[in-house]
N, C-alpha and C. Protein backbone atom coordinates (compact mmCIF):
# COMPACT_ATOMS: atom_id res chain seq x y z
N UNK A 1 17.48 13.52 4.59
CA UNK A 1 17.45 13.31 3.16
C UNK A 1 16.73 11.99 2.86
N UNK A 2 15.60 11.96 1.94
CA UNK A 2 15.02 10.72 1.57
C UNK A 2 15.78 9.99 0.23
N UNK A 3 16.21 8.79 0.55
CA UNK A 3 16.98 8.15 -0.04
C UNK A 3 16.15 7.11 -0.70
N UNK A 4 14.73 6.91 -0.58
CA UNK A 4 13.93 6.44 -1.25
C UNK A 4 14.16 6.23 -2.85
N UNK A 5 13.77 5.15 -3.46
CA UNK A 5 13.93 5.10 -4.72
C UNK A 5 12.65 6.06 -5.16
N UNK A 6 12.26 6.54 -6.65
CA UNK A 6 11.81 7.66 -7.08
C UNK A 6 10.89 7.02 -8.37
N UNK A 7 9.85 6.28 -7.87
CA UNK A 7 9.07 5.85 -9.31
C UNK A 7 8.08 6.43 -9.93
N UNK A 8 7.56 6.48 -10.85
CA UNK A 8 6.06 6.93 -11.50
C UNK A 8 5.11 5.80 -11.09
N UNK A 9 5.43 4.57 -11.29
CA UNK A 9 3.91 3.94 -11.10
C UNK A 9 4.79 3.05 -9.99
N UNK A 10 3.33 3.10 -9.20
CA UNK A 10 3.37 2.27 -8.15
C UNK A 10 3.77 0.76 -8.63
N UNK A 11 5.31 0.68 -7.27
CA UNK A 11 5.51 -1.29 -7.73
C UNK A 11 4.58 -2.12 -7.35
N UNK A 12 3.78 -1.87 -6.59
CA UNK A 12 2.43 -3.31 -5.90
C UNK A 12 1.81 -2.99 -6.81
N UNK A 13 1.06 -1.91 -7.45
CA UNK A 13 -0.24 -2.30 -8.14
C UNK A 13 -0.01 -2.12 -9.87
N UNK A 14 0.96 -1.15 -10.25
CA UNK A 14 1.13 -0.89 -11.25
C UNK A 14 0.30 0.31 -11.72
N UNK A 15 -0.19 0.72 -10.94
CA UNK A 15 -1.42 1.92 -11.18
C UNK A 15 -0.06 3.27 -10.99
N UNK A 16 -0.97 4.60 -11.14
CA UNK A 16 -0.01 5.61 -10.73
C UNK A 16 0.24 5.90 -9.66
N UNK A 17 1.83 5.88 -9.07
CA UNK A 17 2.09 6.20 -7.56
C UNK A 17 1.10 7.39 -7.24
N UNK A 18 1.30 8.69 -7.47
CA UNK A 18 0.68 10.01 -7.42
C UNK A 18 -1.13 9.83 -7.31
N UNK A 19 -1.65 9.99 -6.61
CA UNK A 19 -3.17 9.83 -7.12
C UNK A 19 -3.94 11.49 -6.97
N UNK A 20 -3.19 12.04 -6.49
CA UNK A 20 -3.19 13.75 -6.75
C UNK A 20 -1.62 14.83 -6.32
N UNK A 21 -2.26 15.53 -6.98
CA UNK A 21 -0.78 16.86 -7.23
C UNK A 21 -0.53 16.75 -5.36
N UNK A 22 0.84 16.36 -5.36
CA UNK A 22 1.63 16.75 -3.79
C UNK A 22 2.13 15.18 -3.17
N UNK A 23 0.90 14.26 -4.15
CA UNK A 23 0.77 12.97 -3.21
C UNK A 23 2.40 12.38 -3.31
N UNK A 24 2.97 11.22 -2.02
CA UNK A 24 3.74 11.26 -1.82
C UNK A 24 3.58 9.61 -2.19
N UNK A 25 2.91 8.90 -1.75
CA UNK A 25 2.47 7.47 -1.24
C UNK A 25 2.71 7.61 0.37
N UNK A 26 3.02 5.94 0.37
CA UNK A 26 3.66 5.31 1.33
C UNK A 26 4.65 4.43 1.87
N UNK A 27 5.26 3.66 2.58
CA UNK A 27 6.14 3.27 2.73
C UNK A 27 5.78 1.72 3.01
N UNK A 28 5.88 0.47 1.86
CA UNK A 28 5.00 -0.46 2.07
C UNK A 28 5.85 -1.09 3.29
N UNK A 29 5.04 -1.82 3.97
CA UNK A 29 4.56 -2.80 5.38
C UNK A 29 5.52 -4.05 5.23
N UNK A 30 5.72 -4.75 3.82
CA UNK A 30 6.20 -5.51 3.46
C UNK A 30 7.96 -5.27 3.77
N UNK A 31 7.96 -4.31 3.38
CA UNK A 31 9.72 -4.15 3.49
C UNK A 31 9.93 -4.19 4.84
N UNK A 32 10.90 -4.54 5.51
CA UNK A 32 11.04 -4.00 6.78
C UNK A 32 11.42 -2.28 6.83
N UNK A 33 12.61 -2.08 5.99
CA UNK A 33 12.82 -0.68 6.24
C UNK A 33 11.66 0.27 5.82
N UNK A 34 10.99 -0.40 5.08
CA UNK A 34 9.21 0.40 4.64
C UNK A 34 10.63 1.50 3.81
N UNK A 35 11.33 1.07 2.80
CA UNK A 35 11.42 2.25 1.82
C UNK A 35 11.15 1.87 0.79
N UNK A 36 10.50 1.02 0.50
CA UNK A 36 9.57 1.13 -0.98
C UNK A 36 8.34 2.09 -1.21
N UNK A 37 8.61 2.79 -2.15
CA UNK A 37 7.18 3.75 -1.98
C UNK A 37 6.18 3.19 -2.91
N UNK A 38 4.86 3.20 -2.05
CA UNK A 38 3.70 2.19 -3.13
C UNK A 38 2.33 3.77 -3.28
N UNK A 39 1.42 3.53 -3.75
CA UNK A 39 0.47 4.61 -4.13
C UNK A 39 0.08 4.54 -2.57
N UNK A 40 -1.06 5.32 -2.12
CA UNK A 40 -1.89 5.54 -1.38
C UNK A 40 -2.81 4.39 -1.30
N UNK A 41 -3.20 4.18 -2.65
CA UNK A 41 -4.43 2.81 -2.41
C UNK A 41 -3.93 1.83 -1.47
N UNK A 42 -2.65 1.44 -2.16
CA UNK A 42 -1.67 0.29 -1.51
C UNK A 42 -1.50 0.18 -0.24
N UNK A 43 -0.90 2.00 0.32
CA UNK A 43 -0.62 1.50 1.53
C UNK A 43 -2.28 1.57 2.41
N UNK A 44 -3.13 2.07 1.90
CA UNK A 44 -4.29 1.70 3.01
C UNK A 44 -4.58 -0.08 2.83
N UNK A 45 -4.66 -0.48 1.81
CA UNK A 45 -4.76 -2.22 1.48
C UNK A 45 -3.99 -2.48 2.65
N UNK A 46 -2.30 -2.34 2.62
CA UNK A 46 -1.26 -2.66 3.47
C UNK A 46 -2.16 -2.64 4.85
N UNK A 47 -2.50 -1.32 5.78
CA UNK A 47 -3.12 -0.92 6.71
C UNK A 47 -4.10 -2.03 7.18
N UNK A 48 -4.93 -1.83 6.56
CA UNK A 48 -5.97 -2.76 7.01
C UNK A 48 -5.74 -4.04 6.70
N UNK A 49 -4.67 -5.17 5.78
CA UNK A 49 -4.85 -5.77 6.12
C UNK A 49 -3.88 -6.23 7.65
N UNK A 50 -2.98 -5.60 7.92
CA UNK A 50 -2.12 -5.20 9.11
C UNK A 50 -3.43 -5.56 10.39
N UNK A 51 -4.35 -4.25 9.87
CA UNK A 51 -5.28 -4.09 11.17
C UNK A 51 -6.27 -5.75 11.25
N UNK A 52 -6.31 -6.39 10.18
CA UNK A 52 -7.34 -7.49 10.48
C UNK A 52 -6.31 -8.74 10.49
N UNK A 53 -4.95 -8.81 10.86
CA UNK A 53 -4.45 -9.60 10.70
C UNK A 53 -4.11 -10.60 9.42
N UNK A 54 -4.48 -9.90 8.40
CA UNK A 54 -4.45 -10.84 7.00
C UNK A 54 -2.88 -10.87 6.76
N UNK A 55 -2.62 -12.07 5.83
CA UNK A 55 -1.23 -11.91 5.35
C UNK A 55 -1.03 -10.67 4.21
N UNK A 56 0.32 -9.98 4.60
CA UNK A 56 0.03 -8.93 3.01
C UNK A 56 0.44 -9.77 1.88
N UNK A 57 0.36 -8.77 1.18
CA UNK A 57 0.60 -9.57 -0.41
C UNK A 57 1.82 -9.53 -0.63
N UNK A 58 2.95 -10.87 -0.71
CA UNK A 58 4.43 -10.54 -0.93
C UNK A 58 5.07 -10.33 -1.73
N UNK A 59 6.27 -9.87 -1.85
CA UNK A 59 7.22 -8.75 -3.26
C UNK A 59 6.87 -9.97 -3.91
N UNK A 60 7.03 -11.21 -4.08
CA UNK A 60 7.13 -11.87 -5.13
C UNK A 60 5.93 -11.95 -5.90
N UNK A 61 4.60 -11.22 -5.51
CA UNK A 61 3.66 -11.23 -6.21
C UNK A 61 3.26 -9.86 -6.71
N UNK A 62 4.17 -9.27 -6.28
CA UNK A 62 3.72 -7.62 -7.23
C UNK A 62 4.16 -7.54 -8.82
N UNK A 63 3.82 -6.98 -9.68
CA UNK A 63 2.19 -6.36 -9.14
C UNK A 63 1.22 -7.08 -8.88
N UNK A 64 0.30 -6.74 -8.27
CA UNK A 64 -0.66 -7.12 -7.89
C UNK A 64 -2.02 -7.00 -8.51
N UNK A 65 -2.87 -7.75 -8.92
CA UNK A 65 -4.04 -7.32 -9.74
C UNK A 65 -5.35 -7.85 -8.75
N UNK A 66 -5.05 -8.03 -7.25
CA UNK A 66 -6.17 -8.28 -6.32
C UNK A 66 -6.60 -6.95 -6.13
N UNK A 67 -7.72 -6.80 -5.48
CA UNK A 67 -8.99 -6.28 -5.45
C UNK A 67 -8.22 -5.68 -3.64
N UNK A 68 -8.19 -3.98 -3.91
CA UNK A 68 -7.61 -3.46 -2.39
C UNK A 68 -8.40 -3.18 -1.68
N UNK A 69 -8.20 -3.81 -0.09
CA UNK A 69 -9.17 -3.54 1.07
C UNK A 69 -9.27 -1.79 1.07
N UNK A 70 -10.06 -1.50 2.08
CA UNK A 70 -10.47 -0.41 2.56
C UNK A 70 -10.63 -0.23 4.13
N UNK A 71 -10.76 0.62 4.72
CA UNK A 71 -11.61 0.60 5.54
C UNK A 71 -12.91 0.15 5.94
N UNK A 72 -13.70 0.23 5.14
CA UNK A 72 -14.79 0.10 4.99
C UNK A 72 -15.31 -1.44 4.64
N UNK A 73 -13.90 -2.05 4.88
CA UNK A 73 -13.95 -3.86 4.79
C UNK A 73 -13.51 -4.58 6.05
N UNK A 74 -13.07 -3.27 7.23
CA UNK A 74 -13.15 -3.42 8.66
C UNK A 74 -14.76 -3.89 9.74
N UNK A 75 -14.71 -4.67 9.67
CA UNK A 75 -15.90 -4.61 10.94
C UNK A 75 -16.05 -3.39 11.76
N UNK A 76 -17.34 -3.18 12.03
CA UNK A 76 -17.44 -2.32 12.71
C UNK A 76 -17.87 -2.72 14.00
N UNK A 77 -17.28 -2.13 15.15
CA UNK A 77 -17.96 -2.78 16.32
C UNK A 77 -19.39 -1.71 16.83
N UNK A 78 -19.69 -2.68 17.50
CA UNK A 78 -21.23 -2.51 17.83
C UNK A 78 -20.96 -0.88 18.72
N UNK A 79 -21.97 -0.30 18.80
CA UNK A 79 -21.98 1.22 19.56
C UNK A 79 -23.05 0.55 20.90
């Protein structure tokens, strides 16, 4: 049973949790138990900055109105 709290808009960004019919989010990085559910954008921001070692952005600053990483703000290594 998911005991998750149940929001409409995402708490980190303030945008809409849902970003299409089914979407679930994710479970932000920040919490330890990861049961906050944030949009999709969020948790890839979360992800990568995880993957590049950045600090995430903490509860005391949500929402958040910074500008969310991507993938595509990963280095790529050389082939």
């Amino acid at each position: 049973m998911d005991h998750r709290p149940r929001y409409v808009d995402c708490p980190r960004c303030d945008g809409p949790l849902a970003q299409f019919e089914g979407d679930i989010g994710g479970g932000s990085r920040v919490v330890t138990e990861r049961d906050v559910t944030i949009c999709g954008p969020c948790a890839l921001d979360e992800a990568v900055r995880d993957t590049l070692a950045l600090a995430p952005v903490p509860l005391d600053e949500w929402p958040t109105t910074a500008t969310r990483l991507t993938w595509d703000d990963v280095p790529k290594a050389p082939c």
